[in-house]
Protein backbone atom coordinates (compact mmCIF):
# COMPACT_ATOMS: atom_id res chain seq x y z
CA UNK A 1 0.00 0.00 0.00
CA UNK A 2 0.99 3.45 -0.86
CA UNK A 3 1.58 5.98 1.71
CA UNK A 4 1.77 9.89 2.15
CA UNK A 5 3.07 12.12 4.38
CA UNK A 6 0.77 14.40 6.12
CA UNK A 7 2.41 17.01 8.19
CA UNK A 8 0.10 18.79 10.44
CA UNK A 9 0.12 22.57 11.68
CA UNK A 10 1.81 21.37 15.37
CA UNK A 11 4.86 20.06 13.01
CA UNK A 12 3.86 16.76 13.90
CA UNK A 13 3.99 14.38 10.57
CA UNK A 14 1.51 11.51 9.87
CA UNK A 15 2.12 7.90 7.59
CA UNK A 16 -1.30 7.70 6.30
CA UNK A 17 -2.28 5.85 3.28
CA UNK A 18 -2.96 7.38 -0.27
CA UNK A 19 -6.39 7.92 -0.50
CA UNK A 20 -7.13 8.70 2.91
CA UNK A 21 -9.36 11.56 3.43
CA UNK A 22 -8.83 15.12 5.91
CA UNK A 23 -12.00 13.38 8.01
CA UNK A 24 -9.95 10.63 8.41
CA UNK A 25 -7.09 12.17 10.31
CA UNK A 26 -9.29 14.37 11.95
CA UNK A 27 -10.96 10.94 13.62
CA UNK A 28 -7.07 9.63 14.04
CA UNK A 29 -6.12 12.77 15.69
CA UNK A 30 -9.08 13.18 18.17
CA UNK A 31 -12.80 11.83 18.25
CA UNK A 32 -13.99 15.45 18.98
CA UNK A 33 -11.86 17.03 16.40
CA UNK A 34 -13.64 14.76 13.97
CA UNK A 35 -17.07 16.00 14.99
CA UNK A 36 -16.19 19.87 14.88
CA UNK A 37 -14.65 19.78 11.89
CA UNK A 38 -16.10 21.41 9.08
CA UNK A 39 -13.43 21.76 6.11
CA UNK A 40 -9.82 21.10 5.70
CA UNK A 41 -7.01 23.28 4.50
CA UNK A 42 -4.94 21.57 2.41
CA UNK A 43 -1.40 22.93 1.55
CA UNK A 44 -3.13 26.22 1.70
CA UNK A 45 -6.39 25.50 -0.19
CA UNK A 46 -9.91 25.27 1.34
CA UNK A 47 -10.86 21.44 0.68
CA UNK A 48 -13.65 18.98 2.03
CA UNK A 49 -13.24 16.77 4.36
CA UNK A 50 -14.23 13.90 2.45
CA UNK A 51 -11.81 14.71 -0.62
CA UNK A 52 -9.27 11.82 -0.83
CA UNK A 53 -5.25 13.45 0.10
CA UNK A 54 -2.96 11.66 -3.16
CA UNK A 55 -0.03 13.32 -2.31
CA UNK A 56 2.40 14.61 0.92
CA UNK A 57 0.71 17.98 2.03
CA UNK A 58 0.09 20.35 4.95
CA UNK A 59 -3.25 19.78 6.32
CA UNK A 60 -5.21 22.02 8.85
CA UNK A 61 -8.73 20.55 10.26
CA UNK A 62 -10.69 23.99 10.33
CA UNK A 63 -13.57 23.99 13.18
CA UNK A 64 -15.50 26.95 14.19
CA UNK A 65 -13.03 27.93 16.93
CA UNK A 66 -10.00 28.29 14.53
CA UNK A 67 -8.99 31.95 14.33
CA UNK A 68 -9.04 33.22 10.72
CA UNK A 69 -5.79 34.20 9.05
C-alpha cells in the first residue's frame, strides 16, 4: 500500500495511506476534532473533508473555533 506524508500545523507528521481523506485524520487525531470539523485546508487551499489526500501535504482541520488568518 501506498503511503503519504501528512504534516500537520503542530509540526507533527503523519504515515497515512494514499487515498485517505482530511476526516480521516481528523478521527485519528481526536474523536472530537472529527465531529467539529467542518473543512480542511490543504497545503493552503480550502478542501472537504471527504476529498481523498494523493499526495504529501500540509493539512489544517478547520472547526468553528480556529482563528481566521
Amino acid at each position: 500500500m501506498d503511503t503519504i506524508q501528512i504534516s500537520l500545523r503542530d509540526g507533527k507528521v503523519l504515515d497515512e495511506p494514499k487515498g485517505a481523506t482530511a476526516a480521516d485524520v481528523a478521527k485519528q487525531i481526536s474523536p472530537r476534532l472529527a465531529r467539529e470539523a467542518y473543512v480542511a485546508r490543504v497545503d493552503g487551499e480550502l478542501a472537504d473533508l471527504s476529498r481523498p489526500l494523493d499526495h504529501d501535504a500540509k493539512l489544517e482541520i478547520l472547526t468553528d473555533k480556529t482563528p481566521i488568518r
